[in-house]
PDB file of N, CA and C in Angstrom:
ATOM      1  N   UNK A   1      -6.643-230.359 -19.431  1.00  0.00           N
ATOM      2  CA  UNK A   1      -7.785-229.866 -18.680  1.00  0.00           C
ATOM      3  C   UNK A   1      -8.949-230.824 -18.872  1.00  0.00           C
ATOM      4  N   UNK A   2      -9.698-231.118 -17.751  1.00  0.00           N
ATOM      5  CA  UNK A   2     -10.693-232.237 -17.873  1.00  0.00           C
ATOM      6  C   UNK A   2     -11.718-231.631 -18.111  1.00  0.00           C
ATOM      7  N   UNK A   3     -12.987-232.114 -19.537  1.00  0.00           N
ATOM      8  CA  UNK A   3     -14.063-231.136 -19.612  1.00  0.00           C
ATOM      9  C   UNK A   3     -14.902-231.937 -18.708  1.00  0.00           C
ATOM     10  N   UNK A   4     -15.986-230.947 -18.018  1.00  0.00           N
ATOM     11  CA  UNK A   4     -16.748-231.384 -17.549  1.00  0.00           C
ATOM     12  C   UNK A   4     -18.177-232.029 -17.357  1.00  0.00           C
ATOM     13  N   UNK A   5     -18.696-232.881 -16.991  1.00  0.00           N
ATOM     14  CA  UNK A   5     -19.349-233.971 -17.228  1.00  0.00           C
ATOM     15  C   UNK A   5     -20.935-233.176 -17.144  1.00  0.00           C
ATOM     16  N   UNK A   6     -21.266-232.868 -18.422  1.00  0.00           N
ATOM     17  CA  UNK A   6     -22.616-231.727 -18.509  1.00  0.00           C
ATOM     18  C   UNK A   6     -23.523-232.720 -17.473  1.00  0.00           C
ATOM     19  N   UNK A   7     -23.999-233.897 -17.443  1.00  0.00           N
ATOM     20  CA  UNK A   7     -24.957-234.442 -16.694  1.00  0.00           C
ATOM     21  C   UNK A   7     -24.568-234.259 -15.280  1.00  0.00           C
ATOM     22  N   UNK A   8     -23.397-234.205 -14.361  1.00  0.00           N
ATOM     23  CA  UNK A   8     -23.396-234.062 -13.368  1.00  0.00           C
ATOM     24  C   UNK A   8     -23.686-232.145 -12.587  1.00  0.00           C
ATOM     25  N   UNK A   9     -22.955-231.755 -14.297  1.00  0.00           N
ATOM     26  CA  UNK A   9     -23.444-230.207 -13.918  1.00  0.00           C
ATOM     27  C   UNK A   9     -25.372-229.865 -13.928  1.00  0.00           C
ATOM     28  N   UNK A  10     -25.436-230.539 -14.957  1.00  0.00           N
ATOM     29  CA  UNK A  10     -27.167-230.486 -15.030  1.00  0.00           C
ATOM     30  C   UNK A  10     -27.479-230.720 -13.597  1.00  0.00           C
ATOM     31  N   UNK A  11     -27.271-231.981 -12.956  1.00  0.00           N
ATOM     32  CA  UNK A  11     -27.908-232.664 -11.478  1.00  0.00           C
ATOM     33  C   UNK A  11     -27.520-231.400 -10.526  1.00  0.00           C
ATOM     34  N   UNK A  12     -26.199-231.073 -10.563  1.00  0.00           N
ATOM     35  CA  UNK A  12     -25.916-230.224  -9.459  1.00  0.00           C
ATOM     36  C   UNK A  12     -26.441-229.117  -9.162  1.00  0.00           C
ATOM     37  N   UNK A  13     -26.022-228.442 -10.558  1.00  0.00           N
ATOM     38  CA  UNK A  13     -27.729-227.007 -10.679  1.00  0.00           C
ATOM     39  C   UNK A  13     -28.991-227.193  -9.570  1.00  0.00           C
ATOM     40  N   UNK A  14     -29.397-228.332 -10.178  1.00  0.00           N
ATOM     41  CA  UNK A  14     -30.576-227.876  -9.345  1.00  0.00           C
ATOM     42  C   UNK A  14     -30.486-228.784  -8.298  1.00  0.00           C
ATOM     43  N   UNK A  15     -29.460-229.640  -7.685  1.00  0.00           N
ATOM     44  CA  UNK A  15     -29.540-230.102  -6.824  1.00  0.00           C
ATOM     45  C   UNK A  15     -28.979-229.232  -5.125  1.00  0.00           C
ATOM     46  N   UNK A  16     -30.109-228.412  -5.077  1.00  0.00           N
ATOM     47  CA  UNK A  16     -30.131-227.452  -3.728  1.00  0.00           C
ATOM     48  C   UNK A  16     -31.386-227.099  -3.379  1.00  0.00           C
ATOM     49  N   UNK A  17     -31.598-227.186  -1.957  1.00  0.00           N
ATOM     50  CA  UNK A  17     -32.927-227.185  -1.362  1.00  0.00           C
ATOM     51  C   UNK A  17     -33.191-225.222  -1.531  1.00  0.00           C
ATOM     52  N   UNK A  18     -34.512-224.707  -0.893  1.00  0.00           N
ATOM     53  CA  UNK A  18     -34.858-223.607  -1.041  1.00  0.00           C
ATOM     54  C   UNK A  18     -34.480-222.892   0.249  1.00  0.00           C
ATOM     55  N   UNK A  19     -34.045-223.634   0.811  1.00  0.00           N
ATOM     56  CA  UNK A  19     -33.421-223.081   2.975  1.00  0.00           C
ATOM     57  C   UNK A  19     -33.144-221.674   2.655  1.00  0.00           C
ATOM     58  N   UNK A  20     -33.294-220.695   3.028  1.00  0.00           N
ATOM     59  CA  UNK A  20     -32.726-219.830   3.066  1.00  0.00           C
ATOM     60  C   UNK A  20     -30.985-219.699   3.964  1.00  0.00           C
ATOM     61  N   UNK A  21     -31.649-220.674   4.900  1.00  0.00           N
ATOM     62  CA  UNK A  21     -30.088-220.661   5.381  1.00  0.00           C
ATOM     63  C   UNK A  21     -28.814-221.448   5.329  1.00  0.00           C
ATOM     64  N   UNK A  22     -29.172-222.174   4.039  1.00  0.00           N
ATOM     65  CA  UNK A  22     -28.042-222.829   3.192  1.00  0.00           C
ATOM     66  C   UNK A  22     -26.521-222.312   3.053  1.00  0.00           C
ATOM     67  N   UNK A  23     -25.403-222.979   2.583  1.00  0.00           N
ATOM     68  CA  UNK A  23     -24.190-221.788   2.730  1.00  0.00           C
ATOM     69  C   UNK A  23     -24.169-221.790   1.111  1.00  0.00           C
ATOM     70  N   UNK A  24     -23.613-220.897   0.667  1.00  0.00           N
ATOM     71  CA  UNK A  24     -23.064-220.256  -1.006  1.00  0.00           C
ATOM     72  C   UNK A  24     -22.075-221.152  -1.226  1.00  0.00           C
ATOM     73  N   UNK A  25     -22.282-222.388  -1.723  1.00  0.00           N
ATOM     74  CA  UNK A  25     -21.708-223.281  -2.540  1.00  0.00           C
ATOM     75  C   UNK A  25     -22.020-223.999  -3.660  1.00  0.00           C
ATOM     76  N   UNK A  26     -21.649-224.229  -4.514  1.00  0.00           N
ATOM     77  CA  UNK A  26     -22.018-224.776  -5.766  1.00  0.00           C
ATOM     78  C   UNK A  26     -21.791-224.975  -7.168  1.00  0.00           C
ATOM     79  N   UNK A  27     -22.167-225.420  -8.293  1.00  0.00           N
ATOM     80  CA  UNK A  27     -21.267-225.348  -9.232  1.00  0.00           C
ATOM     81  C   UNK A  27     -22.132-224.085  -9.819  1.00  0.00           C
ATOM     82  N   UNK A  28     -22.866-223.199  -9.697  1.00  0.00           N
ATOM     83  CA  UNK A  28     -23.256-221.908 -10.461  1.00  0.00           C
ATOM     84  C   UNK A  28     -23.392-220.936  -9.666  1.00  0.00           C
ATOM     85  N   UNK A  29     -22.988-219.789 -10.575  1.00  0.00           N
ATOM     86  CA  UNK A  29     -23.083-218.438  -9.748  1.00  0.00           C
ATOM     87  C   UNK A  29     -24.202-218.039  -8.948  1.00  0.00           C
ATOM     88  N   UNK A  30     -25.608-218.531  -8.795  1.00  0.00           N
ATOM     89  CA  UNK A  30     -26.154-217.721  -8.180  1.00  0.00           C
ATOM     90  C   UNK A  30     -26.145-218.585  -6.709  1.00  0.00           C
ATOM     91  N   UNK A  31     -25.636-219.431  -6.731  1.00  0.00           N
ATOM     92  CA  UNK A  31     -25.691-220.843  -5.756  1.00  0.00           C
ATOM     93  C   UNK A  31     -24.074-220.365  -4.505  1.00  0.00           C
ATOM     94  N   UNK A  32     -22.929-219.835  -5.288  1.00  0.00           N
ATOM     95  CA  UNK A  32     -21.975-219.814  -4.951  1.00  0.00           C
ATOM     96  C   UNK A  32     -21.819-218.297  -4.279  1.00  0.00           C
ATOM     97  N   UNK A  33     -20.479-218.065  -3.570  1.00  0.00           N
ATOM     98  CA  UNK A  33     -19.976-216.396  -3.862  1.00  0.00           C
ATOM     99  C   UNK A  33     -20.852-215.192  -4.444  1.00  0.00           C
ATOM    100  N   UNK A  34     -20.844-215.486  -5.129  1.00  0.00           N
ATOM    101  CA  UNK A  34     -21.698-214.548  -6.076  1.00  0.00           C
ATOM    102  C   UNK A  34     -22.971-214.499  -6.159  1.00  0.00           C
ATOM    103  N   UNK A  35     -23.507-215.166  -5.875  1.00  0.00           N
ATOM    104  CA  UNK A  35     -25.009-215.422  -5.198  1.00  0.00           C
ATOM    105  C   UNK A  35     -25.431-214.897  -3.725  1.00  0.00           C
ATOM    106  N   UNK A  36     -24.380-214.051  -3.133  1.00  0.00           N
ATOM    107  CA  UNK A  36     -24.600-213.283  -2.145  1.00  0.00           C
ATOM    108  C   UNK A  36     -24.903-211.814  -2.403  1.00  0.00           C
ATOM    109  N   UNK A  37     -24.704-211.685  -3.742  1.00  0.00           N
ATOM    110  CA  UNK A  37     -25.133-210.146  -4.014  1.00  0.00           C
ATOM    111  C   UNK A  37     -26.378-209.917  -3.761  1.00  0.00           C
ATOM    112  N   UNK A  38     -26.567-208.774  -3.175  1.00  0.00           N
ATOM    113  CA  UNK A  38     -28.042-207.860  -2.784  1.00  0.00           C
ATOM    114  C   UNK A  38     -28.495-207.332  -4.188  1.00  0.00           C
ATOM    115  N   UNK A  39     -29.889-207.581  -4.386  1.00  0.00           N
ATOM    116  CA  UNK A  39     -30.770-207.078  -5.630  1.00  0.00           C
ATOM    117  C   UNK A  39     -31.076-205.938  -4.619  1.00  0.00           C
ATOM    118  N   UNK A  40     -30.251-204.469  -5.685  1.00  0.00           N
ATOM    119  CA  UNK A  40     -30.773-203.303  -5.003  1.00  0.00           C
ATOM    120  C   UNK A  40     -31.138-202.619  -6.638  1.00  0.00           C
ATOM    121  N   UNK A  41     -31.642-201.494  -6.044  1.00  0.00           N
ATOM    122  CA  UNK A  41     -31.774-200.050  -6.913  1.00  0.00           C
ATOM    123  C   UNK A  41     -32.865-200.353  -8.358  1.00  0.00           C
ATOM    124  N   UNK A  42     -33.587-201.394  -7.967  1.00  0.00           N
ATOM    125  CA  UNK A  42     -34.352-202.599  -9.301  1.00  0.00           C
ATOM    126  C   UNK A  42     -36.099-202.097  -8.837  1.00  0.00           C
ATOM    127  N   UNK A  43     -37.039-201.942  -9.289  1.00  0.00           N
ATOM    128  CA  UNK A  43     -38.298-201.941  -8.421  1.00  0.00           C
ATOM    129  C   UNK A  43     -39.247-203.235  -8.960  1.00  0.00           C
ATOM    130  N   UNK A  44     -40.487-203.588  -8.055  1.00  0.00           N
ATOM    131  CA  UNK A  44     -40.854-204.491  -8.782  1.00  0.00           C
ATOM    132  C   UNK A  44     -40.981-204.895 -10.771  1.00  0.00           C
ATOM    133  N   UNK A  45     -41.858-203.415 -11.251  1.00  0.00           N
ATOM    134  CA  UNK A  45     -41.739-204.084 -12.682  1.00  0.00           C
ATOM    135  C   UNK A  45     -40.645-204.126 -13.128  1.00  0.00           C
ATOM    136  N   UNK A  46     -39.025-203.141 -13.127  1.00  0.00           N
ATOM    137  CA  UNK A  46     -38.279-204.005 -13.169  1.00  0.00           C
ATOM    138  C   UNK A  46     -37.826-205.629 -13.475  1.00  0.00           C
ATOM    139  N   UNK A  47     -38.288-205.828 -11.858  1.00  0.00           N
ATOM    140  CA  UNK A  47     -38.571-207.714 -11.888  1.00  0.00           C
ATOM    141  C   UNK A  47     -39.516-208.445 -12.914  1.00  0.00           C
ATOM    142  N   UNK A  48     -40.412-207.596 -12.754  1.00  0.00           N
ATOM    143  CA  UNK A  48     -41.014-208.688 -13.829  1.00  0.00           C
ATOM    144  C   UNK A  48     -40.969-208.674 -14.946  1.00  0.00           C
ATOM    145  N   UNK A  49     -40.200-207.164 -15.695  1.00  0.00           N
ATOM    146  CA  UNK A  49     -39.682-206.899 -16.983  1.00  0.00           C
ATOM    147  C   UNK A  49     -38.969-208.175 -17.003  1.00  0.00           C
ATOM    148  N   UNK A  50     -37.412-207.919 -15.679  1.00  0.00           N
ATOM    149  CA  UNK A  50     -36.625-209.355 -16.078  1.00  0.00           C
ATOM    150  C   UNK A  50     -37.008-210.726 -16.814  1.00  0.00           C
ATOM    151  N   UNK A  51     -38.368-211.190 -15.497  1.00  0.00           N
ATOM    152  CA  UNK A  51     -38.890-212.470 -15.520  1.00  0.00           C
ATOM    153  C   UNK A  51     -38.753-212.460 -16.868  1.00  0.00           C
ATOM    154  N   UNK A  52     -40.201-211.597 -17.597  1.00  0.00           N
ATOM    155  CA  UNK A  52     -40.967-211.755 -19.294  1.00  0.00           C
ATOM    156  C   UNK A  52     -39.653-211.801 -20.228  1.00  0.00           C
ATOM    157  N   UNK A  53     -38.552-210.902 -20.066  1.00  0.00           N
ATOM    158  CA  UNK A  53     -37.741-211.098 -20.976  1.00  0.00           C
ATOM    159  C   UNK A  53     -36.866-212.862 -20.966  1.00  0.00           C
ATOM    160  N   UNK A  54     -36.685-213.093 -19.613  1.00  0.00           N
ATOM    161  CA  UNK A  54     -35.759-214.360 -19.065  1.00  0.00           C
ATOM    162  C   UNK A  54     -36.684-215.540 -19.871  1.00  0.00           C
ATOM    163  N   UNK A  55     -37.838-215.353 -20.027  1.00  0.00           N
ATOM    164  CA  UNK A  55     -38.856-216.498 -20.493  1.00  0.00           C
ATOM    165  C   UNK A  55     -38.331-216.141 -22.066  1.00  0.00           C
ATOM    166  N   UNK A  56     -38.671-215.246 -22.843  1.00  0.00           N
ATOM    167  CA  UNK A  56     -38.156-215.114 -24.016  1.00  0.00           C
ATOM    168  C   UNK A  56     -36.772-215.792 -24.370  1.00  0.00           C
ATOM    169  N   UNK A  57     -36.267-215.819 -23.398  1.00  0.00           N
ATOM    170  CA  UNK A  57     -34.226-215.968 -23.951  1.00  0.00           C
ATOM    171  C   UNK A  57     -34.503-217.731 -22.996  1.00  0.00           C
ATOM    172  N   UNK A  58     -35.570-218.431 -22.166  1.00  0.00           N
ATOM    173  CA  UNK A  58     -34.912-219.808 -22.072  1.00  0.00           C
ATOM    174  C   UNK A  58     -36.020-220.479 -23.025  1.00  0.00           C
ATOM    175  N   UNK A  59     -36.603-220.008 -24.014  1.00  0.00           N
ATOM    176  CA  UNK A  59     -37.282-220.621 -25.186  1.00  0.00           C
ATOM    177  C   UNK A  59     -36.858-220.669 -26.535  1.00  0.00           C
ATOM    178  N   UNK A  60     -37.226-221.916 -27.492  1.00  0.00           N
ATOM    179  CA  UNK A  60     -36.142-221.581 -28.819  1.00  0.00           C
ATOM    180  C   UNK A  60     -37.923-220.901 -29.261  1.00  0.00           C
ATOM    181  N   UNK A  61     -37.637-219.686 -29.750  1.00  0.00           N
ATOM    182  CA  UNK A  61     -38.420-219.276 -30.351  1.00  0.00           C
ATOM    183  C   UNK A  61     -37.948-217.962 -31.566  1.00  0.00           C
ATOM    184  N   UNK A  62     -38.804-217.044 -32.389  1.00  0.00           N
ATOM    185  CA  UNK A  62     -38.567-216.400 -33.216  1.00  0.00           C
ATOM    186  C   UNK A  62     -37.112-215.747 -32.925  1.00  0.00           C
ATOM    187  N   UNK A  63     -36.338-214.498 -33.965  1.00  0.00           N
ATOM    188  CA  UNK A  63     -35.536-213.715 -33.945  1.00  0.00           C
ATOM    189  C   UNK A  63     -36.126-212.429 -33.529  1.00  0.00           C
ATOM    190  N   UNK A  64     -37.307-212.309 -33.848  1.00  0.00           N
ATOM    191  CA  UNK A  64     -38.306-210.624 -33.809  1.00  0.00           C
ATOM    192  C   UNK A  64     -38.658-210.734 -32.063  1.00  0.00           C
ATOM    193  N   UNK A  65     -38.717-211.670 -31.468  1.00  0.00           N
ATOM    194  CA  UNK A  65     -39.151-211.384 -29.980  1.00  0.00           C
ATOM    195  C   UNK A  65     -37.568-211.647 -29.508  1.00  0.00           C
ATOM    196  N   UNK A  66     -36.625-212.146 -29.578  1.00  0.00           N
ATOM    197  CA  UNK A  66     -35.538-212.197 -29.151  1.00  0.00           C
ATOM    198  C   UNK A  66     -35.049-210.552 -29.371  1.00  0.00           C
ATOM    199  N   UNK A  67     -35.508-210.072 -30.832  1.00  0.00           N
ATOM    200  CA  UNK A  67     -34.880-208.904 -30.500  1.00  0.00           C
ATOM    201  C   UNK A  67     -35.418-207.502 -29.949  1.00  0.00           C
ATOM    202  N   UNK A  68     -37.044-208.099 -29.646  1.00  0.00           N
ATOM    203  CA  UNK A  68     -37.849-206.687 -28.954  1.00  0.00           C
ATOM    204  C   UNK A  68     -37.889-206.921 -28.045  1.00  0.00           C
ATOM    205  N   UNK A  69     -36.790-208.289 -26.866  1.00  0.00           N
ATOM    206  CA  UNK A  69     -36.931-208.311 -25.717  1.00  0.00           C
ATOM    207  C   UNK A  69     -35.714-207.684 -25.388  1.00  0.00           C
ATOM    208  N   UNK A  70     -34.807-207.647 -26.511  1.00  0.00           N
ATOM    209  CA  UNK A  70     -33.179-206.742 -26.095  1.00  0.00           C
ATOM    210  C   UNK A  70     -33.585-205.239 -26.451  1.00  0.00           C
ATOM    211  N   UNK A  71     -34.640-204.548 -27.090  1.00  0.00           N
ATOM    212  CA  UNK A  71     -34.701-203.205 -27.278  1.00  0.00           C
ATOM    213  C   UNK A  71     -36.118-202.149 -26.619  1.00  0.00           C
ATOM    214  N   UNK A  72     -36.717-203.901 -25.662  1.00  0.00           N
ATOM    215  CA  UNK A  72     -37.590-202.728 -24.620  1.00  0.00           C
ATOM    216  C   UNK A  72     -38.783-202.560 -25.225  1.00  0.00           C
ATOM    217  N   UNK A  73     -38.828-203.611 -26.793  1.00  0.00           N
ATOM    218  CA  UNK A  73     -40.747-203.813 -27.298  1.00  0.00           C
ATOM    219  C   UNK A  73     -41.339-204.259 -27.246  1.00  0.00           C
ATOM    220  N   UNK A  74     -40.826-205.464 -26.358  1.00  0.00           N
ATOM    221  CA  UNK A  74     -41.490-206.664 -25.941  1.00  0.00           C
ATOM    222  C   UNK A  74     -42.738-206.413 -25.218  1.00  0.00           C
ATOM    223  N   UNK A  75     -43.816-207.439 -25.175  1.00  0.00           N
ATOM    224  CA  UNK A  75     -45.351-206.981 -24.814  1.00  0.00           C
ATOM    225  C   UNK A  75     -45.060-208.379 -23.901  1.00  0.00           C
ATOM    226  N   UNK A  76     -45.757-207.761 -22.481  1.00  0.00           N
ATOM    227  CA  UNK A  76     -46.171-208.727 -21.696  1.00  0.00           C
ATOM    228  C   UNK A  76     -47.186-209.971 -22.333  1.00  0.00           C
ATOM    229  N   UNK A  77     -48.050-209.615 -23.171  1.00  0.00           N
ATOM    230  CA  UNK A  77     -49.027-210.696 -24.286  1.00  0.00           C
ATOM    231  C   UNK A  77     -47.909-211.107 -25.046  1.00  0.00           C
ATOM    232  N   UNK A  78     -46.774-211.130 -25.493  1.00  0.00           N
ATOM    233  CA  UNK A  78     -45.826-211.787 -25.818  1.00  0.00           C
ATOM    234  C   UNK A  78     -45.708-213.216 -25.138  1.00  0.00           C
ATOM    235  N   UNK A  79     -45.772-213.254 -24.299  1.00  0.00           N
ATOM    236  CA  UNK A  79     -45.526-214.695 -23.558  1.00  0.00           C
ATOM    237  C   UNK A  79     -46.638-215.695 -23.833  1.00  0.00           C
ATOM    238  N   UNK A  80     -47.654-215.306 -24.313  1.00  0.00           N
ATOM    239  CA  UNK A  80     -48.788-216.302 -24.937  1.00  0.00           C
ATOM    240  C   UNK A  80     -48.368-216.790 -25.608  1.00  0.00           C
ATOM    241  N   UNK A  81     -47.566-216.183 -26.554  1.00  0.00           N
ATOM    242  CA  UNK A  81     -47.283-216.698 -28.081  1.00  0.00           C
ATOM    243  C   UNK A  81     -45.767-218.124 -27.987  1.00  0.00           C
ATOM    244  N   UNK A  82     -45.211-218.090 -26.939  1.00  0.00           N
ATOM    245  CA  UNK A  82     -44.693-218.875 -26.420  1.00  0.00           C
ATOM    246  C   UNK A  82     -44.938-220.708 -26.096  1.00  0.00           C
ATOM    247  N   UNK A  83     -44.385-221.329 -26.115  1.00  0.00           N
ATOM    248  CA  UNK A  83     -44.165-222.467 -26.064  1.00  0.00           C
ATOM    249  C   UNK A  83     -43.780-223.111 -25.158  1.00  0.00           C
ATOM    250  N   UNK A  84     -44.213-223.133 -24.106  1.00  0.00           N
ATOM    251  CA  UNK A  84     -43.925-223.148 -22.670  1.00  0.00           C
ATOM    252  C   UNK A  84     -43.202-224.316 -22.121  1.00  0.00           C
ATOM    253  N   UNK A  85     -44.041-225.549 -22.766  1.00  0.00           N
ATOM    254  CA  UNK A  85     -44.038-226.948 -22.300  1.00  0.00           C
ATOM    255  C   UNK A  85     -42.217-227.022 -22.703  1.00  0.00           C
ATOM    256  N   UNK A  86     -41.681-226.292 -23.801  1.00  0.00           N
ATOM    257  CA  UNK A  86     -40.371-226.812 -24.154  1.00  0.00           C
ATOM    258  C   UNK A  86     -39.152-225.418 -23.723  1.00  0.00           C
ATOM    259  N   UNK A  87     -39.568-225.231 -22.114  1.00  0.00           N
ATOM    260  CA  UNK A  87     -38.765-224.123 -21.104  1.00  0.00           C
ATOM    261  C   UNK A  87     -38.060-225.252 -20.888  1.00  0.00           C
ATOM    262  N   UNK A  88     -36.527-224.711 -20.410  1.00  0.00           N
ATOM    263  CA  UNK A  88     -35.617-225.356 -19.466  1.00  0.00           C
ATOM    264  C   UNK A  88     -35.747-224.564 -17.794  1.00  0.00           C
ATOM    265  N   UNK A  89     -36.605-224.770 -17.190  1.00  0.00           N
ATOM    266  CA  UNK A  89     -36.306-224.161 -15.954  1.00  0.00           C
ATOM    267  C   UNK A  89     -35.384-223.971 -14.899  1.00  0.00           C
ATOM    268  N   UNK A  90     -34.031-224.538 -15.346  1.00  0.00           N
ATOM    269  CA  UNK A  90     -32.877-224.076 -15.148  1.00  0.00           C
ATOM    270  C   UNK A  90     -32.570-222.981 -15.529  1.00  0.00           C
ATOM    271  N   UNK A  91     -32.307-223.155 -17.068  1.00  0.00           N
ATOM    272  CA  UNK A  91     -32.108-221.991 -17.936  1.00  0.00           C
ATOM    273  C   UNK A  91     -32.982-220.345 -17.557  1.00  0.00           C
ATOM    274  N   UNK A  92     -34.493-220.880 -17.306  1.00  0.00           N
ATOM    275  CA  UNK A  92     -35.006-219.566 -16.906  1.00  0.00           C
ATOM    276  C   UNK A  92     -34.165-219.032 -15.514  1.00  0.00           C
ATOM    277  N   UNK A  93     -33.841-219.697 -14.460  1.00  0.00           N
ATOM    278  CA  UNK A  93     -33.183-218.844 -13.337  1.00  0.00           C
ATOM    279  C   UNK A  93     -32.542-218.489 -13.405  1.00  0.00           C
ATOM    280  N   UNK A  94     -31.516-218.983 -14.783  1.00  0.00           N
ATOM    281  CA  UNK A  94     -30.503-218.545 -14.762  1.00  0.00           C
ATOM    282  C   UNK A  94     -30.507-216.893 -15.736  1.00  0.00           C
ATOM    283  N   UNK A  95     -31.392-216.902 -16.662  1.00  0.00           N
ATOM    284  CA  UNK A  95     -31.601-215.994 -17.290  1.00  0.00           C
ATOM    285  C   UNK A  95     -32.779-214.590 -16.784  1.00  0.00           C
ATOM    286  N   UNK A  96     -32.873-215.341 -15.033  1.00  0.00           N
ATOM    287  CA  UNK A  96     -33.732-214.505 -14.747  1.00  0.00           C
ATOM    288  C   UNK A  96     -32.429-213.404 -14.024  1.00  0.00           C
ATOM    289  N   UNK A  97     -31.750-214.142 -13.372  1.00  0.00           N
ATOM    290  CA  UNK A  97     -30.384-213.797 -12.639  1.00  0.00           C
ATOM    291  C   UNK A  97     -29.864-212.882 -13.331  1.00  0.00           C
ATOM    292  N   UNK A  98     -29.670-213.372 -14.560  1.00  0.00           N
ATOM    293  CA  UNK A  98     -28.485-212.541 -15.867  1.00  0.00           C
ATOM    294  C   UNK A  98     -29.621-211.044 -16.170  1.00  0.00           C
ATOM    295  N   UNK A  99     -30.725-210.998 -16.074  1.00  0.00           N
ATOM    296  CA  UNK A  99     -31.377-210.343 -16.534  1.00  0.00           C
ATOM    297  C   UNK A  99     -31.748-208.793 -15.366  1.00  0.00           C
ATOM    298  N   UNK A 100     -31.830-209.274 -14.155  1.00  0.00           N
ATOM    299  CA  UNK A 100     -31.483-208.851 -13.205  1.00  0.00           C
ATOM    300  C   UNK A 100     -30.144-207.797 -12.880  1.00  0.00           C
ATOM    301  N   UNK A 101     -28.950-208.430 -13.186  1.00  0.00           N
ATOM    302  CA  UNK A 101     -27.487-207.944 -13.176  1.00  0.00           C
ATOM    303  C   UNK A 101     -27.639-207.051 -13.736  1.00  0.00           C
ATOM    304  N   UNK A 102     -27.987-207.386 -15.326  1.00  0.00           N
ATOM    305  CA  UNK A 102     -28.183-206.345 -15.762  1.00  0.00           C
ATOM    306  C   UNK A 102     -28.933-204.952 -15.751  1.00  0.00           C
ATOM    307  N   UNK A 103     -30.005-205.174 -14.939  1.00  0.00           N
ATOM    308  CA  UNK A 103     -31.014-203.908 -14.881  1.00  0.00           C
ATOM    309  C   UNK A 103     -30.322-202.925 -13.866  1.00  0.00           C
ATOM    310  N   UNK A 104     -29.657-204.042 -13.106  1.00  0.00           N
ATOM    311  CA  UNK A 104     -29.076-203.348 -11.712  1.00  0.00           C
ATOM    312  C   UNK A 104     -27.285-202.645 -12.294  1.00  0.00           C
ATOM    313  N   UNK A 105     -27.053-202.935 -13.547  1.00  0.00           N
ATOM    314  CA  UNK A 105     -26.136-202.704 -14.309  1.00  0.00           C
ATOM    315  C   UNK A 105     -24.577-203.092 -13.625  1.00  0.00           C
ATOM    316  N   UNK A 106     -24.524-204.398 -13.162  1.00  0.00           N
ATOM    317  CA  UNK A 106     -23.658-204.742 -12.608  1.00  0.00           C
ATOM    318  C   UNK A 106     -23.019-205.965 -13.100  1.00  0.00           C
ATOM    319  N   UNK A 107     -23.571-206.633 -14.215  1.00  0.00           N
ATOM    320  CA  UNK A 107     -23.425-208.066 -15.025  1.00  0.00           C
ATOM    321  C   UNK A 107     -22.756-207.529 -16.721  1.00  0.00           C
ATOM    322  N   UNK A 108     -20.981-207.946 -15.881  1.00  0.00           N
ATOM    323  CA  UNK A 108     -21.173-209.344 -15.303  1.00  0.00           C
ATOM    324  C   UNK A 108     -20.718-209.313 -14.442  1.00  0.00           C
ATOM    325  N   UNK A 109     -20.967-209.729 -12.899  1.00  0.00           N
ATOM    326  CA  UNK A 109     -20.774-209.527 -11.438  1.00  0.00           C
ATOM    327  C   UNK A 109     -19.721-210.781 -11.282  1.00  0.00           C
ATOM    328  N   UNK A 110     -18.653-210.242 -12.014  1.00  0.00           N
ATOM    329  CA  UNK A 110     -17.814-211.411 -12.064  1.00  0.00           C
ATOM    330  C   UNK A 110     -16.642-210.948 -10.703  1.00  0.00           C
ATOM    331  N   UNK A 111     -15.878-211.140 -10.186  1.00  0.00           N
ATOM    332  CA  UNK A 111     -14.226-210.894  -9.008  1.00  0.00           C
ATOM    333  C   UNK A 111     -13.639-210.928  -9.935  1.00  0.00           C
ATOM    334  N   UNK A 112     -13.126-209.658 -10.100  1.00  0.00           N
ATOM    335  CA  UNK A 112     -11.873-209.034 -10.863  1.00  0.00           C
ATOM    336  C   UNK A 112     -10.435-209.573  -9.913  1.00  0.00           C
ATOM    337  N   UNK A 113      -9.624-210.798 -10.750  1.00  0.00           N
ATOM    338  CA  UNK A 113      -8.298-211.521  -9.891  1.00  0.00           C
ATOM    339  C   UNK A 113      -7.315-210.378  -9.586  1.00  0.00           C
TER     340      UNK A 113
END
């Protein structure tokens, strides 16, 4: 099995315009198939619960906010305390996505073969 070449996966990630009318192809789920799922039954704070937590999980930061963003204690003033400049903004979409699935309790929105 050939592993795959992380720098071309890095480029490809984000190598897709914002078109809405692009087709679902790509090397990541929200890009591909699976990136056609409808965000239902979620309301805005919801979303922005996601966002604040997705920022927590694409930063290397403490164990105590990693774990009051998995048990719902996390403080929106939490994100001050953050380190911004050293985000992967890949990583955040992707953890905004994952974060999402989950609220909507459907992740992992994987095709059962």
């Amino acid at each position: 099995m050939c592993e795959p070449n992380l720098g071309e996966m890095i480029t490809s990630l984000g190598d897709h315009t914002t078109d809405s009318d692009r087709p679902f192809v790509g090397n990541h789920w929200f890009q591909d198939e699976r990136g056609k799922t409808e965000v239902k039954g979620i309301c805005f704070r919801d979303l922005a619960d996601c966002i604040v937590k997705a920022f927590v999980d694409s930063v290397e930061t403490n164990d105590e906010l990693k774990k009051r963003s998995n048990d719902g204690t996390l403080n929106y003033n939490d994100l001050y305390t953050l380190d911004l400049s050293a985000i992967d903004p890949i990583a955040l979409l992707l953890n905004v996505c994952c974060r999402v699935e989950k609220t909507m309790g459907i992740y992992p929105n994987i095709k059962k073969e």
